[in-house]
Protein backbone atom coordinates (compact mmCIF):
# COMPACT_ATOMS: atom_id res chain seq x y z
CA UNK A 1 136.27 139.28 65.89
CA UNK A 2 134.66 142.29 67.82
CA UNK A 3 131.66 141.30 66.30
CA UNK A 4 131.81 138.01 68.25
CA UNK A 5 132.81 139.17 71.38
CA UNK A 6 130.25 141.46 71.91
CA UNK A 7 127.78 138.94 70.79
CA UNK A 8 129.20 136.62 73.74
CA UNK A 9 129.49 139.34 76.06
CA UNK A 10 125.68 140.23 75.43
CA UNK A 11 124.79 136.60 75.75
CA UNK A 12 127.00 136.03 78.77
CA UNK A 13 125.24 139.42 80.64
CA UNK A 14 121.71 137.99 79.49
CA UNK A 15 122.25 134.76 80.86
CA UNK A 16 124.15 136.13 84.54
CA UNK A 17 120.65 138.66 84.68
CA UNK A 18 118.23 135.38 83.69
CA UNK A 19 120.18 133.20 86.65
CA UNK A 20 120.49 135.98 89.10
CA UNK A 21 116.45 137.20 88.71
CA UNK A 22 114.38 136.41 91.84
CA UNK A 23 112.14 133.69 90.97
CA UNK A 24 108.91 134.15 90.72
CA UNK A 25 106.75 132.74 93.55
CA UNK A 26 103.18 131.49 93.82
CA UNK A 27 100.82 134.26 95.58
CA UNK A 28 99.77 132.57 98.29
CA UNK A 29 96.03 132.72 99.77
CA UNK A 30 95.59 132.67 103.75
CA UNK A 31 93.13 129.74 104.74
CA UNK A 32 93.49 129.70 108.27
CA UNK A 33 95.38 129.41 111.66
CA UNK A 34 95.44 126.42 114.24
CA UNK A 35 97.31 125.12 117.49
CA UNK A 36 99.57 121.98 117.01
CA UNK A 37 100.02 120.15 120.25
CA UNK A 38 103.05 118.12 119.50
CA UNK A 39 105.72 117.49 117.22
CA UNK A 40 104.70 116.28 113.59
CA UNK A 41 105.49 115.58 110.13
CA UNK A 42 104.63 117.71 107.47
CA UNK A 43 106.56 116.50 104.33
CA UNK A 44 110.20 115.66 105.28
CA UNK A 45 109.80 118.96 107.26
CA UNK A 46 109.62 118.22 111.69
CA UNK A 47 106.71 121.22 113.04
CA UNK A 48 107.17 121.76 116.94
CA UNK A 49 104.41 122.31 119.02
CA UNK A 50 103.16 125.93 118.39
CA UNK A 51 100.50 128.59 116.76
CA UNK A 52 100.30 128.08 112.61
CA UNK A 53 99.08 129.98 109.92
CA UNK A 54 98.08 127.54 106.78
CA UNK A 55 97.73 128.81 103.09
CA UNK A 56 97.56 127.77 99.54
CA UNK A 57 100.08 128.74 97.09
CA UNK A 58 98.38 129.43 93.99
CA UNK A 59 99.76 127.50 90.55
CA UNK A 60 100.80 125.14 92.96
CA UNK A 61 99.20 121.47 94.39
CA UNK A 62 100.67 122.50 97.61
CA UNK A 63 100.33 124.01 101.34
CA UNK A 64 102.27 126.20 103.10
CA UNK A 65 102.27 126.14 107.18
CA UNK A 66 104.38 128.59 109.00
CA UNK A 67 104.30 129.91 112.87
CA UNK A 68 107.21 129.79 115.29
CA UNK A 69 107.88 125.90 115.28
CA UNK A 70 108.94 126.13 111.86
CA UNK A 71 107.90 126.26 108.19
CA UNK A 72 106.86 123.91 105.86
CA UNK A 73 105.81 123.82 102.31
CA UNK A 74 104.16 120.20 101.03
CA UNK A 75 103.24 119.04 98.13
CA UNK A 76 99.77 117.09 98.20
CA UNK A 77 99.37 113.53 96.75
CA UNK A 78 95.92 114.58 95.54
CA UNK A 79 93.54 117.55 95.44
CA UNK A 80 89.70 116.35 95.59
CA UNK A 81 87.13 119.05 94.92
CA UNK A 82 84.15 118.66 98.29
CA UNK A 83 82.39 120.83 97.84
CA UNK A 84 80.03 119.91 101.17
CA UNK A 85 83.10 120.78 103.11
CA UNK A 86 81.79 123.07 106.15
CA UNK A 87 84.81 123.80 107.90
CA UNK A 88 88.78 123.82 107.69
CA UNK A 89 90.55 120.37 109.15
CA UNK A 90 94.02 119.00 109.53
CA UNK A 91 94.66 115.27 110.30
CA UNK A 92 97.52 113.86 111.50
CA UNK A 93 97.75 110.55 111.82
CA UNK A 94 100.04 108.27 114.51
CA UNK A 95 102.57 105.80 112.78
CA UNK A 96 104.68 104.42 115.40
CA UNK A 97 104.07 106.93 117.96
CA UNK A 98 104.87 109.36 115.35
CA UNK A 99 102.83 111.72 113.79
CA UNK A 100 102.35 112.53 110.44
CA UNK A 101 100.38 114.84 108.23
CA UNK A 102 97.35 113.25 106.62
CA UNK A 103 94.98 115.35 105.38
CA UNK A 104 94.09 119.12 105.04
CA UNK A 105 89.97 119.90 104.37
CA UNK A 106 89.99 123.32 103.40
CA UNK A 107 86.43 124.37 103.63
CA UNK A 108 86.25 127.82 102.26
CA UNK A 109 87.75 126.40 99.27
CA UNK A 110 85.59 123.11 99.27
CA UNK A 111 88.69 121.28 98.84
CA UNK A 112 90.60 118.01 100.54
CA UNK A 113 94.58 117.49 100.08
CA UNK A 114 95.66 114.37 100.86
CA UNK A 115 99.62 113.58 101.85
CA UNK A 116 101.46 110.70 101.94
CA UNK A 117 103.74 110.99 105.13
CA UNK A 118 107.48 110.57 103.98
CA UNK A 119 108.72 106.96 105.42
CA UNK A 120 112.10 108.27 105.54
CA UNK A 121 111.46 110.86 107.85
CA UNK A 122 109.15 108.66 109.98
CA UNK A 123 112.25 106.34 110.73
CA UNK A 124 113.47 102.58 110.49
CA UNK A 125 110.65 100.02 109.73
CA UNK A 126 108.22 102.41 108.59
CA UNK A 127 107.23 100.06 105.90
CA UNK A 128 105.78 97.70 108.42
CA UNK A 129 104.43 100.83 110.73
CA UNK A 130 101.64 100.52 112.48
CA UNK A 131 98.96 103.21 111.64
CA UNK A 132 97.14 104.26 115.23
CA UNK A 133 94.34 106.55 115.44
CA UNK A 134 93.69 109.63 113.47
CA UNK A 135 93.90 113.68 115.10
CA UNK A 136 91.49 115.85 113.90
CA UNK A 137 92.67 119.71 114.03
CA UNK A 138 89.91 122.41 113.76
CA UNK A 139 91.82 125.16 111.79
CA UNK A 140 90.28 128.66 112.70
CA UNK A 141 90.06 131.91 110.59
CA UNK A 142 91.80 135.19 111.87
């Protein structure tokens, strides 16, 4: 019976340690900073006007922006490799008077994400939104 309970004990303290362990994150890899003029949609995640820094997180198809309007990690919908990529870009693009990320070129990797804005966040009748025009953001190094 001791025999048992210590093998339950040792599994219970094993599994508490496994649960409680900081998860390991991504390393992430600065690509840039840039000025966002107005309110957008990154993800299901609302960005306020403000100063951003933008990186990769490695292991991961996704983006990271933070600066004082918020933080936001997104997933991409795709990762194409351009390699004639010159300089870093964001897009946002205007559904509804709305707008959304897009698009993120990141030149010194020679890579393009592409997003998928979330229709939930972008409100009723987004299904039958009208797309406007595109905004280009030139994203700067430090």
């Amino acid at each position: 019976m001791s025999k048992l309970n210590w093998t339950l004990s040792t599994t219970l303290a094993v599994a508490a340690l496994v649960i409680s362990a900081p998860q390991a994150r991504g390393q992430q890899l600065h690509l840039g900073t840039f000025k966002l003029a107005v309110e957008a949609h990154f993800g299901t995640f609302v960005l306020q006007p403000g100063e951003y820094d933008i990186s990769r997180i490695e292991g991961m198809s996704a983006i990271r922006v933070r600066g004082e309007g918020g933080t936001a990690t997104i997933l991409a919908n795709s990762i194409d490799s351009q390699a004639e990529l010159k300089r870093s870009t964001i897009t946002l693009v205007n559904v509804n008077g709305v707008f959304a990320l897009k698009r993120f070129d990141a030149g010194a990797l020679g890579r393009r994400y592409d997003f998928v804005p979330d229709k939930k966040s972008l409100g009723k009748n987004s299904e039958r939104a009208s797309v406007g025009h595109e905004t280009v953001i030139e994203v700067g190094t430090k």
